[in-house]
Each structure stands twice: as structure tokens, then as C-alpha cells.
C-alpha atoms as a PDB file:
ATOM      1  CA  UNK A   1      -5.517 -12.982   2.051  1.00  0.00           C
ATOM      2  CA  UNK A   2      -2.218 -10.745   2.300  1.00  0.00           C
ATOM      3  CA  UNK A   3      -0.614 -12.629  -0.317  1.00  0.00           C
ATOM      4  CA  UNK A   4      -3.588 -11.959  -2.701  1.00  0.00           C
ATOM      5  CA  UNK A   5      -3.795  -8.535  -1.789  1.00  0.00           C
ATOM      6  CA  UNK A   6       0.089  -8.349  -2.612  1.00  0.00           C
ATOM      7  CA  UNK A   7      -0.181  -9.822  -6.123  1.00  0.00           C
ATOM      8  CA  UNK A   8      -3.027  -7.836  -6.790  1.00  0.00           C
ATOM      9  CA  UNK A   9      -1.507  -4.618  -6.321  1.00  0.00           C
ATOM     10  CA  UNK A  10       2.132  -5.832  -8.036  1.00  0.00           C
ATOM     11  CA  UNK A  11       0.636  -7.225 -10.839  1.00  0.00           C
ATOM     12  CA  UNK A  12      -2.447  -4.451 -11.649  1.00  0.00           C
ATOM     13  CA  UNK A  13      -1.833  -1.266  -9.848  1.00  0.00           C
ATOM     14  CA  UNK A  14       2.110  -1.018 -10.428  1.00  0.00           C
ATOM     15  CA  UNK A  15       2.313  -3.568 -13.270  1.00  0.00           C
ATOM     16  CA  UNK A  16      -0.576  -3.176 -15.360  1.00  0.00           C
ATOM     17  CA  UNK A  17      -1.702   0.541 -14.541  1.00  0.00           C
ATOM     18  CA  UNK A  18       2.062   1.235 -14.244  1.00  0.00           C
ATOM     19  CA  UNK A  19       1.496   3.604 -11.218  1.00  0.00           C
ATOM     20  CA  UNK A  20       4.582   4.247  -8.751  1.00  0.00           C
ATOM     21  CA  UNK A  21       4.813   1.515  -5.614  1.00  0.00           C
ATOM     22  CA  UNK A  22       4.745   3.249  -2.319  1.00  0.00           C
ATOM     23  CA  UNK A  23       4.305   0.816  -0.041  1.00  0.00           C
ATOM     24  CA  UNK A  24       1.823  -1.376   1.882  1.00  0.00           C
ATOM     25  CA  UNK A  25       0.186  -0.521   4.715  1.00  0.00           C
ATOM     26  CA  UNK A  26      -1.134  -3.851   7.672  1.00  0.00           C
ATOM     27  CA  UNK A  27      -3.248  -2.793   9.810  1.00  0.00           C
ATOM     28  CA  UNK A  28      -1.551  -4.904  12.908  1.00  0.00           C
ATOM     29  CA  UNK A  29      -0.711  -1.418  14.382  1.00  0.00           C
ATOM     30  CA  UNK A  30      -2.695   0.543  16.618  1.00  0.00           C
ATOM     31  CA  UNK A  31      -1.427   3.447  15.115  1.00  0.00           C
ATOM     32  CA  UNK A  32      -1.399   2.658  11.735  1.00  0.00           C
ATOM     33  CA  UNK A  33      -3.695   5.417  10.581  1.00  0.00           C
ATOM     34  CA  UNK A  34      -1.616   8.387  11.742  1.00  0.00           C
ATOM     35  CA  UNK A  35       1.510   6.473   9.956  1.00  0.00           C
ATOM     36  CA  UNK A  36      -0.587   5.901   6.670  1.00  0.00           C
ATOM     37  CA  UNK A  37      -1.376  10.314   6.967  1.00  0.00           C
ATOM     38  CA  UNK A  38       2.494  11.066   7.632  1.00  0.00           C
ATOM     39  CA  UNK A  39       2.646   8.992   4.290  1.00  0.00           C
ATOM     40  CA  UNK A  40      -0.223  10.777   2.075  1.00  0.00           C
ATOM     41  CA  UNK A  41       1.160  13.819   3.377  1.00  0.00           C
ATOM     42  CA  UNK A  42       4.378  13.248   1.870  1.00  0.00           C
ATOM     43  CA  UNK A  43       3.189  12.624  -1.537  1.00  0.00           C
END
């Protein structure tokens, strides 16, 4: 499933939409949703 999601998002959000790569968020954290904030805040 990762690996999907991964060539998904290289191939038609930064490829084909040419948007700007910020990373990739896994949700394997407990905290991952204050982490993904401190990085939409910094946008």
C-alpha cells in the first residue's frame, strides 16, 4: 500500500501536476498529527 501511495504522489502530484515535494507523512506515530501542523504551519 505505501509503495503505491509513494508512486502515486511522485509520479502525479510532483511529476504530473508539477507541485513542490514536501514530504510524506506515516501515521506509525502517536504524535504524528501535531508533527504534520508544525509542518502546514511552516508553509
Amino acid at each position: 500500500m505505501y509503495t503505491g501511495a509513494k508512486f502515486s504522489y511522485d509520479g502525479d502530484f510532483l511529476g504530473y501536476l508539477g507541485l513542490e515535494g514536501c514530504g510524506i507523512f506515516t501515521n506509525h506515530d502517536k504524535d504524528v498529527l501535531s508533527k504534520i501542523r508544525e509542518m502546514a504551519a511552516s508553509l
